[in-house]
C-alpha atoms as a PDB file:
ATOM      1  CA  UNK A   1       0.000   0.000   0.000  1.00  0.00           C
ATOM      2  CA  UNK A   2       2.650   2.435   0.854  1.00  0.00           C
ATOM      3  CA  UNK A   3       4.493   1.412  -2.297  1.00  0.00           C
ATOM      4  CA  UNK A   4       1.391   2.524  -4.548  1.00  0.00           C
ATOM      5  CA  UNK A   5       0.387   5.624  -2.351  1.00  0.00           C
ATOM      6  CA  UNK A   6       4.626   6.586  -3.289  1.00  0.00           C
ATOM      7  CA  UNK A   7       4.413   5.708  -6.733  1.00  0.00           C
ATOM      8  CA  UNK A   8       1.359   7.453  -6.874  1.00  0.00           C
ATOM      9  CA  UNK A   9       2.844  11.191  -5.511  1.00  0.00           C
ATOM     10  CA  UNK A  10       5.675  10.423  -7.665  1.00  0.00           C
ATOM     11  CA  UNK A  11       3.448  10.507 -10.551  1.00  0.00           C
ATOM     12  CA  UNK A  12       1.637  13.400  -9.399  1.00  0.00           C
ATOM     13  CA  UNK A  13       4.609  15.405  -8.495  1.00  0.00           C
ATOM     14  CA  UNK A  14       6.186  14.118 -12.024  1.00  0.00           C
ATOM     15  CA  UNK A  15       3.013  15.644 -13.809  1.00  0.00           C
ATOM     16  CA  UNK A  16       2.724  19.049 -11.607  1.00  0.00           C
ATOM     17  CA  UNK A  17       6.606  19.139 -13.139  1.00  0.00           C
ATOM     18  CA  UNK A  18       5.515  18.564 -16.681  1.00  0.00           C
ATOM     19  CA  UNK A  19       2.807  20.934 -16.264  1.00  0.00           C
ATOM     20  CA  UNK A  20       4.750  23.813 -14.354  1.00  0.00           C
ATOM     21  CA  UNK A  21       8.032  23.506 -17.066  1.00  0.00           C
ATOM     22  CA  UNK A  22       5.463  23.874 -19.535  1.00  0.00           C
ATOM     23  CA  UNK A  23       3.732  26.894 -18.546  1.00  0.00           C
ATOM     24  CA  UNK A  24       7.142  28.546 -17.911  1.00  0.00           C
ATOM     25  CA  UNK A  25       8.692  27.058 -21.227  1.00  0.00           C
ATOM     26  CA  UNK A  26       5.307  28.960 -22.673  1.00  0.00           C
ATOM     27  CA  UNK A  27       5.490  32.270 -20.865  1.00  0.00           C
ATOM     28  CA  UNK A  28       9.462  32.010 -22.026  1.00  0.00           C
ATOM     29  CA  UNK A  29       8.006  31.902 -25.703  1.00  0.00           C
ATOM     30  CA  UNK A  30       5.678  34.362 -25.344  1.00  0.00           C
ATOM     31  CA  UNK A  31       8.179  36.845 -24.044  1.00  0.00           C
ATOM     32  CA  UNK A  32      10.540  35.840 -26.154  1.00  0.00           C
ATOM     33  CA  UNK A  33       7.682  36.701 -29.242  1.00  0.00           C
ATOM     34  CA  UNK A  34       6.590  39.899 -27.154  1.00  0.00           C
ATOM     35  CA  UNK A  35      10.360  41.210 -27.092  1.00  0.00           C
ATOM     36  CA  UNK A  36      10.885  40.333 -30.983  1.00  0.00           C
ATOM     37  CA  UNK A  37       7.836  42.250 -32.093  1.00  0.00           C
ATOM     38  CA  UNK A  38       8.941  45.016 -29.401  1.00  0.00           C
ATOM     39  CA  UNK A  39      12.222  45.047 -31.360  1.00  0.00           C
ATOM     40  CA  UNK A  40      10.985  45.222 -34.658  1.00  0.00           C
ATOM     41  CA  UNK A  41       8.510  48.075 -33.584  1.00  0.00           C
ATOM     42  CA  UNK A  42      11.706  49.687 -32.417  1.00  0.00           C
ATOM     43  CA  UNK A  43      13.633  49.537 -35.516  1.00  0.00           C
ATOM     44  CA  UNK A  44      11.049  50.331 -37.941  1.00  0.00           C
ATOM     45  CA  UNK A  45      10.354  53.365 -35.681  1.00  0.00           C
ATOM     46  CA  UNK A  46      14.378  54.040 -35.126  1.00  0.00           C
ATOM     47  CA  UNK A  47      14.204  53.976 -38.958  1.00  0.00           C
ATOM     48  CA  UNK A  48      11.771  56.255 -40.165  1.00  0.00           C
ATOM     49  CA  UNK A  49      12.937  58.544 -37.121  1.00  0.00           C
ATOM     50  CA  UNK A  50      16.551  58.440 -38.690  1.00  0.00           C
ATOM     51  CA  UNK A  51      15.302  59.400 -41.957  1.00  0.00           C
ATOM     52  CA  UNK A  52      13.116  62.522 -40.577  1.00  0.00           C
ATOM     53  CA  UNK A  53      15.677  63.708 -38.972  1.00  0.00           C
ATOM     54  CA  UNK A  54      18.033  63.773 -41.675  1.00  0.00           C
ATOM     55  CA  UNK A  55      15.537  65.785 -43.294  1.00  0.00           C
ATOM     56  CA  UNK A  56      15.405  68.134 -40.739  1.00  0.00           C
ATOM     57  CA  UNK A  57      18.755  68.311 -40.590  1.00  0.00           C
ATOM     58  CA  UNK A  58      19.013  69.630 -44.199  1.00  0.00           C
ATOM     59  CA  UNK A  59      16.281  72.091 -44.117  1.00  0.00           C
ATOM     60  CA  UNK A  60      18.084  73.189 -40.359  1.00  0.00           C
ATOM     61  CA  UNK A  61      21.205  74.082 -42.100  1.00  0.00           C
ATOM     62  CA  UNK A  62      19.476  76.411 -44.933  1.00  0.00           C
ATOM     63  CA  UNK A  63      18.061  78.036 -42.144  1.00  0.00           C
ATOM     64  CA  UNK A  64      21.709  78.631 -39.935  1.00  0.00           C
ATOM     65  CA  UNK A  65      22.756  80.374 -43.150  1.00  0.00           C
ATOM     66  CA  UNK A  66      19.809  82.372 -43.855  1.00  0.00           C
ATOM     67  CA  UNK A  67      20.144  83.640 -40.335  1.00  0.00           C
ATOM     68  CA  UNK A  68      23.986  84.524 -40.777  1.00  0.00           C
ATOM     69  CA  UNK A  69      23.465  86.144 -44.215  1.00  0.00           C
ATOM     70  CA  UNK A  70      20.665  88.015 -42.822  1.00  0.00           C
ATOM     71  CA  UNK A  71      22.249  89.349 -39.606  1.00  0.00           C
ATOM     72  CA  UNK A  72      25.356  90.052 -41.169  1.00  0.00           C
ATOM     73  CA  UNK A  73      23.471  92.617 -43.947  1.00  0.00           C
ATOM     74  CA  UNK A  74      21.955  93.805 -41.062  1.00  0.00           C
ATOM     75  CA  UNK A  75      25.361  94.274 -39.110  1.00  0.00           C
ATOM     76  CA  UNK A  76      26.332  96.288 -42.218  1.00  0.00           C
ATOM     77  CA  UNK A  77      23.195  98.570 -42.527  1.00  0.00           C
ATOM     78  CA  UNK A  78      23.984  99.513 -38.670  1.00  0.00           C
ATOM     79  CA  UNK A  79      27.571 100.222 -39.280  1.00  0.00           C
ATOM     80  CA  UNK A  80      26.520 102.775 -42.463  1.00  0.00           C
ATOM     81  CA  UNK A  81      24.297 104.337 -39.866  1.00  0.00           C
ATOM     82  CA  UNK A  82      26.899 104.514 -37.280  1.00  0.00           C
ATOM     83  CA  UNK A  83      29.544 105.371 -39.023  1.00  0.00           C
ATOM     84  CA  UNK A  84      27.556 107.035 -41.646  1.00  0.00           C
ATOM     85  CA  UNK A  85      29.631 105.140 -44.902  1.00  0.00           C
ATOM     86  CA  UNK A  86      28.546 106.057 -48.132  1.00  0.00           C
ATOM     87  CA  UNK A  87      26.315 103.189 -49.669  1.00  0.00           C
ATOM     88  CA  UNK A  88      25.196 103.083 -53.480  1.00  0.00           C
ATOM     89  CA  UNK A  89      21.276 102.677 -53.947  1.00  0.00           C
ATOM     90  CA  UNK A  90      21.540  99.042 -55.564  1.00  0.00           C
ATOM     91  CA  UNK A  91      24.258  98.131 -52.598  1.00  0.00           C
ATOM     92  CA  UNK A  92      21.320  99.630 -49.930  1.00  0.00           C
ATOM     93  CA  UNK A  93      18.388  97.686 -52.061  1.00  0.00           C
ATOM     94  CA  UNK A  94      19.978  94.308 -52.305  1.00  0.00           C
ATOM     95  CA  UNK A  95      21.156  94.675 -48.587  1.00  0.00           C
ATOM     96  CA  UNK A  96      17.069  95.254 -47.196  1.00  0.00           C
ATOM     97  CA  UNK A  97      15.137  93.652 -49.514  1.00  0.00           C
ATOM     98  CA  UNK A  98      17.134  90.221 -49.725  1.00  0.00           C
ATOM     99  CA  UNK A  99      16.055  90.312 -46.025  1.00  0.00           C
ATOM    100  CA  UNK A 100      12.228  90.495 -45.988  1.00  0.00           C
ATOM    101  CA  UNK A 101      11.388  87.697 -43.706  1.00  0.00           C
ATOM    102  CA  UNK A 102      13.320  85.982 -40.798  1.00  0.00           C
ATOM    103  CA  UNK A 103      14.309  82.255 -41.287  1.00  0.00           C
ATOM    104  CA  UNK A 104      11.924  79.637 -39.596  1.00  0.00           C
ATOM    105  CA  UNK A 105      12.327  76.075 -38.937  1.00  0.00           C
ATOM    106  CA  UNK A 106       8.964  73.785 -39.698  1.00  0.00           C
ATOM    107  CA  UNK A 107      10.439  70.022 -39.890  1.00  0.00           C
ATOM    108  CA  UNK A 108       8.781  66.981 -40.417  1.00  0.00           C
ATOM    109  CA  UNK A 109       8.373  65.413 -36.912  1.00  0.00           C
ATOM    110  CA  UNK A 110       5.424  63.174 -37.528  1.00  0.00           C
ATOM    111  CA  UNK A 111       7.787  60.088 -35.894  1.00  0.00           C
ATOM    112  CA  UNK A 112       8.620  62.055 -32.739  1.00  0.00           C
ATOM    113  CA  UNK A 113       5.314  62.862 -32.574  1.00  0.00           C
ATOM    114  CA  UNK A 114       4.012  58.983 -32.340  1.00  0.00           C
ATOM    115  CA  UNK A 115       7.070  58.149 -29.946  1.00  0.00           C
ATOM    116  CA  UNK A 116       6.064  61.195 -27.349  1.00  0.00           C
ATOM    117  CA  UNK A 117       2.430  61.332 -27.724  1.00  0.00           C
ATOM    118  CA  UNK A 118       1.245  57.559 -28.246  1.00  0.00           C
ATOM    119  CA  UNK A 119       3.422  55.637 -25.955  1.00  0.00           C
ATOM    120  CA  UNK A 120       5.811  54.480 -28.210  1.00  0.00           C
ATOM    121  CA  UNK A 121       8.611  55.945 -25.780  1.00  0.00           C
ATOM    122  CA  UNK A 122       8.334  52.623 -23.939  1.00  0.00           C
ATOM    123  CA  UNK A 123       9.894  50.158 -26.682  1.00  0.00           C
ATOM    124  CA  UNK A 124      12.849  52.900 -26.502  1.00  0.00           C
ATOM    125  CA  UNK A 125      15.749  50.953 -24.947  1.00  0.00           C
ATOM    126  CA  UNK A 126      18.556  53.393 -25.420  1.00  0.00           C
ATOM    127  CA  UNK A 127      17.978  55.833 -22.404  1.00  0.00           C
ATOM    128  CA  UNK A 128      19.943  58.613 -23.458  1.00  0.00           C
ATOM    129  CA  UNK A 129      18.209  58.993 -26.801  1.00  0.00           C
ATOM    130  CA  UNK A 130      14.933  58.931 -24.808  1.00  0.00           C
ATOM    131  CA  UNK A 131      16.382  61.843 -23.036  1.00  0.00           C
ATOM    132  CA  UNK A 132      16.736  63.537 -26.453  1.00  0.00           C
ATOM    133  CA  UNK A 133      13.594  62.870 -27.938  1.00  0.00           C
ATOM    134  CA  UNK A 134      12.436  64.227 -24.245  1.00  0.00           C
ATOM    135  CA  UNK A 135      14.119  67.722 -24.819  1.00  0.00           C
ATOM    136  CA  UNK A 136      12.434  68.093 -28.621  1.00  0.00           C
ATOM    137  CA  UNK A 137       9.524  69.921 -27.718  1.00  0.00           C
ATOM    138  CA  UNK A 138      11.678  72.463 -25.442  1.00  0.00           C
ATOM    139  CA  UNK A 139      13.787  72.811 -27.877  1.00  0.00           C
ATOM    140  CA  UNK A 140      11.411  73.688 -30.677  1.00  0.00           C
ATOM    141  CA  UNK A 141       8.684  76.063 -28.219  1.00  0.00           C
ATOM    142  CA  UNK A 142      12.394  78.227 -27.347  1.00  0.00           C
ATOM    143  CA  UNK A 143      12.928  79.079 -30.881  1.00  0.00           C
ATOM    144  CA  UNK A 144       9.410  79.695 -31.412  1.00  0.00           C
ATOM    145  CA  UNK A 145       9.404  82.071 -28.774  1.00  0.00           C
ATOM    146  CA  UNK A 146      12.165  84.181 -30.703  1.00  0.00           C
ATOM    147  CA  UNK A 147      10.718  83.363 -33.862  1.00  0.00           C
ATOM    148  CA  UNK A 148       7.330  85.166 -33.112  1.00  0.00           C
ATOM    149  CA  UNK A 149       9.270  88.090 -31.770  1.00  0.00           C
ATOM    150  CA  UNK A 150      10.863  88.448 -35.230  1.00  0.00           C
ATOM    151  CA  UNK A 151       7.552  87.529 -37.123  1.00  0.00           C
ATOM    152  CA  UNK A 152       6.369  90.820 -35.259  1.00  0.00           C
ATOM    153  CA  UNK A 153       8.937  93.146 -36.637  1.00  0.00           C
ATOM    154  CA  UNK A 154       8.756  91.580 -39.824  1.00  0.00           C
ATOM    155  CA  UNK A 155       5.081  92.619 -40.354  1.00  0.00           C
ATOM    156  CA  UNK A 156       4.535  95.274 -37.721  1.00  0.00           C
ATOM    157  CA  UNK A 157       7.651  97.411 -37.855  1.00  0.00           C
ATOM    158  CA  UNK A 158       9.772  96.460 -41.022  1.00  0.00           C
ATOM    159  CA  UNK A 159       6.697  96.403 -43.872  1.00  0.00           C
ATOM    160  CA  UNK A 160       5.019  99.325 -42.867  1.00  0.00           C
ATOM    161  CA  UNK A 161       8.683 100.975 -42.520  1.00  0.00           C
ATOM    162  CA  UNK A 162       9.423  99.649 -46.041  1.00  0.00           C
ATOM    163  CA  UNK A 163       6.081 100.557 -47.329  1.00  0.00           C
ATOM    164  CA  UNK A 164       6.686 104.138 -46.719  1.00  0.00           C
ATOM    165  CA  UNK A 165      10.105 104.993 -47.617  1.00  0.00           C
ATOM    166  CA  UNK A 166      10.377 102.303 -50.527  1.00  0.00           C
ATOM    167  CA  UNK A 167       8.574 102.494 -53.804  1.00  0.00           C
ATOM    168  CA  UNK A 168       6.456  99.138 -53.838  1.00  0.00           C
ATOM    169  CA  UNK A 169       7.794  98.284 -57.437  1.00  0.00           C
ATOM    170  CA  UNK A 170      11.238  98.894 -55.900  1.00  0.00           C
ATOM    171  CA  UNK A 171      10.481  96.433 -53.589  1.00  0.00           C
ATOM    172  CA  UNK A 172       8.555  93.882 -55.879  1.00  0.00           C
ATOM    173  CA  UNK A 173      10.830  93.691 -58.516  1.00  0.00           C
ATOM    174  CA  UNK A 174      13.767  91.545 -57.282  1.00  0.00           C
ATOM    175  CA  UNK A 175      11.780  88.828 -55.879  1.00  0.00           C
ATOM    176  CA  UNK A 176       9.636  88.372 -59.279  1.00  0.00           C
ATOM    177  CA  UNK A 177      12.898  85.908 -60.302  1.00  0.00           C
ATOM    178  CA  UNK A 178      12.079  83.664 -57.642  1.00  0.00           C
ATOM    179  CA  UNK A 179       8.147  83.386 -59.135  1.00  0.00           C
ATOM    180  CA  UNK A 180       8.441  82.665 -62.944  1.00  0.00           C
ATOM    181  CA  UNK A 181       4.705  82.031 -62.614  1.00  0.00           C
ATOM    182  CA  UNK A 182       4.368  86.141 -62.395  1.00  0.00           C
ATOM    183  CA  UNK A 183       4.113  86.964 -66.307  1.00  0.00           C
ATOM    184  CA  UNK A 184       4.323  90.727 -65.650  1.00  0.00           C
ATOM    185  CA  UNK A 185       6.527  93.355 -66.744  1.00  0.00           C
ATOM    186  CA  UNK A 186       6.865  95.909 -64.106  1.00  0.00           C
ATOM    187  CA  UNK A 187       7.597  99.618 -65.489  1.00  0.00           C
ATOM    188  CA  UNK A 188      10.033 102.023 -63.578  1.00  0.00           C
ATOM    189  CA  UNK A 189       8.663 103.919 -60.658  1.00  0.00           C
ATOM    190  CA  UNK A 190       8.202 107.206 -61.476  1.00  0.00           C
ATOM    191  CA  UNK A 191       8.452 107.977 -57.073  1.00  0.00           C
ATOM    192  CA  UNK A 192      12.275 109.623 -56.440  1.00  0.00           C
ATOM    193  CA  UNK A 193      13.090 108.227 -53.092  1.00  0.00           C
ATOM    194  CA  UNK A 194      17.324 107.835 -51.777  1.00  0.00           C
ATOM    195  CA  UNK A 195      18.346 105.849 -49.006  1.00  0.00           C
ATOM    196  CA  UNK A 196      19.235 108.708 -46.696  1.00  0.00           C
ATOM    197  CA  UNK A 197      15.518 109.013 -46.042  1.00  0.00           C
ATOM    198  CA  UNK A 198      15.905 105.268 -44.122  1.00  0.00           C
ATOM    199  CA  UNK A 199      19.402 105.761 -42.906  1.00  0.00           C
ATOM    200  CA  UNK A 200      18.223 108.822 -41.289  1.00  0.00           C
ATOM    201  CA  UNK A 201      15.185 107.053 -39.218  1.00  0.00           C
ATOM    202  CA  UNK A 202      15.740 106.372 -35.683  1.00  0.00           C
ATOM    203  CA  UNK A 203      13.027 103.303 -36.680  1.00  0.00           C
ATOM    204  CA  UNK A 204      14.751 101.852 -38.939  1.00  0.00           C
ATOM    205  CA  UNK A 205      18.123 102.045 -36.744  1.00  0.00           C
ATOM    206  CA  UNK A 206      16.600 100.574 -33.837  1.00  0.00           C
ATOM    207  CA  UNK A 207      15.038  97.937 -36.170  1.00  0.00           C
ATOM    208  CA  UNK A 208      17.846  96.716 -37.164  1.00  0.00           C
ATOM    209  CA  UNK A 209      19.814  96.340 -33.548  1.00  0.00           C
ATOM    210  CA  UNK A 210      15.976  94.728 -32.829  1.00  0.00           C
ATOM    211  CA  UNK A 211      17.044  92.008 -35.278  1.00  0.00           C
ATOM    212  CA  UNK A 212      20.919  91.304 -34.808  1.00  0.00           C
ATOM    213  CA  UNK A 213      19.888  90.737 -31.260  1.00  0.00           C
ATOM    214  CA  UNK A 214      17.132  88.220 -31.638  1.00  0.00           C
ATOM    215  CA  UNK A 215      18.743  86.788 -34.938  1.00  0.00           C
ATOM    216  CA  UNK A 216      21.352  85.549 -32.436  1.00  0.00           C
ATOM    217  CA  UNK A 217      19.139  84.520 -30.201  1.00  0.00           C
ATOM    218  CA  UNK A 218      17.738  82.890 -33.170  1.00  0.00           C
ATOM    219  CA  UNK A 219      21.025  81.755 -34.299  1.00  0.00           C
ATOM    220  CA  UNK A 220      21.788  79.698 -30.857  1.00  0.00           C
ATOM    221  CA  UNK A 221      18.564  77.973 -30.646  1.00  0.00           C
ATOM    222  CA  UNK A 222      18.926  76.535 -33.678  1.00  0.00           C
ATOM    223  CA  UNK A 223      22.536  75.659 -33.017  1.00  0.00           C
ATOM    224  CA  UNK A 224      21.242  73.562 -29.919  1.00  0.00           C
ATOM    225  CA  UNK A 225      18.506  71.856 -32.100  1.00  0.00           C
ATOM    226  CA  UNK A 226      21.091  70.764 -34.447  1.00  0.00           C
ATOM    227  CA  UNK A 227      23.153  69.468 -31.532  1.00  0.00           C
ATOM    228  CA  UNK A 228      20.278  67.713 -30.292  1.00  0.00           C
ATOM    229  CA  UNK A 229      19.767  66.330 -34.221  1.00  0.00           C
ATOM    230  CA  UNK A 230      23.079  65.374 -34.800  1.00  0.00           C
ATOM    231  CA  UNK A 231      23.653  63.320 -31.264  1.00  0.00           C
ATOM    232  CA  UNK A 232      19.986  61.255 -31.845  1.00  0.00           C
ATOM    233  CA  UNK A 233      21.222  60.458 -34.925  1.00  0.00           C
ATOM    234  CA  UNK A 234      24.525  58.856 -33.629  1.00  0.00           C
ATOM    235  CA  UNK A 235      22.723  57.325 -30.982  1.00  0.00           C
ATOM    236  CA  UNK A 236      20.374  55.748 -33.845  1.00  0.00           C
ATOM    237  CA  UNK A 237      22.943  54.702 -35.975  1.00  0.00           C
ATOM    238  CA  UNK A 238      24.058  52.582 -32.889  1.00  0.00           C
ATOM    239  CA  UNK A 239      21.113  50.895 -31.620  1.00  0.00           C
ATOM    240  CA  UNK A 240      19.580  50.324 -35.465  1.00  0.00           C
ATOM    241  CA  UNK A 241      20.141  46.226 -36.096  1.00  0.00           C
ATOM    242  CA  UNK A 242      22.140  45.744 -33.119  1.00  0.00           C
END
């Protein structure tokens, strides 16, 4: 009897075994499958990440030289004031009118967007590029901030400034090259304006230190995105198929 009753736990405890291994040997699977698709969620999103940023990067870079060619035409405008230089009327035109509107920065960030916003931050392993994709948003609402301030002068101070002391088809004519779709031969202004009139104005003078300063602040807030850019990209490039 006690031989059976022994044989018999033995076969019990044999089959709570079997039955134990193979839940774990199951749960191992299904973590092991959860992990793989996590993975491949993670480089497919690493991926098309990579490639916006690139992008970014690109259109980022136009916009660090527009801001340097722009504040340094600026930075020349002041120092005729200041030092009051002679300056020919084509020299003065090409100086303020190449410089109509301040340089932006609108990327594509429809895959940082689905990482921050849907919980896709999770399947993230590397923690320091989570840190960067963190800082994004700050990043991008700090250049905004100066990027509204020089949307302002832009349309409140410098066009109504512009308006006045420039003839309008002195001001029209050298962007029509960048339109071909404008089939439209302007005639010559028959308005006598000089440039004194605007190197003379204690608005236009203060416009101009307005937008050296805040083109620099413009200037470093870009330079940080691009830092930001350029170190999730190496951090990509070392997590993608690893």
């Amino acid at each position: 009897m006690e031989n059976k009753t022994r044989k018999y736990f033995k076969y019990v405890i044999g089959e709570i075994l079997l039955i134990v291994t193979g839940i774990l040997i199951a749960l191992q699977i299904n973590n092991w499958n959860e992990n793989r698709k996590n993975y491949n969620i993670e480089q497919s999103t690493l991926i098309s990440l990579k490639s916006d940023l690139e992008s970014a990067l690109v259109q980022l870079n136009e916009k660090i030289l527009q801001n340097k060619s722009y504040k340094e035409r600026d930075s020349i405008l002041l120092d005729v004031i200041h030092f009051k230089k002679d300056i020919s009327e084509d020299n003065f035109l090409r100086l303020t009118l190449d410089h109509i509107y301040s340089p932006g920065f609108s990327p594509e960030s429809g895959t940082l967007n689905e990482i921050l916003f849907t919980g896709k931050m999770e399947i993230i392993q590397n923690r320091n590029l989570r840190k960067h994709i963190s800082n994004w948003n700050k990043f991008m609402d700090e250049l905004k901030e100066v990027d509204q301030i020089l949307t302002h002068f832009d349309l409140q101070v410098k066009t109504p400034l512009y308006s006045k002391q420039i003839p309008y088809r002195k001001r029209i004519i050298p962007f029509l090259n960048y339109n071909p779709k404008i089939n439209y031969e302007f005639p010559k202004s028959n308005f006598e304006w000089n440039s004194k009139e605007l190197l003379q104005n204690k608005e236009f003078e203060n416009m101009l230190s307005n937008y050296i300063i805040y083109s620099k602040f413009q200037y470093d807030r870009l330079l940080n995105i691009k830092e930001n850019i350029n170190e999730m990209i190496t951090l990509i490039n070392q997590d993608i198929n690893k």
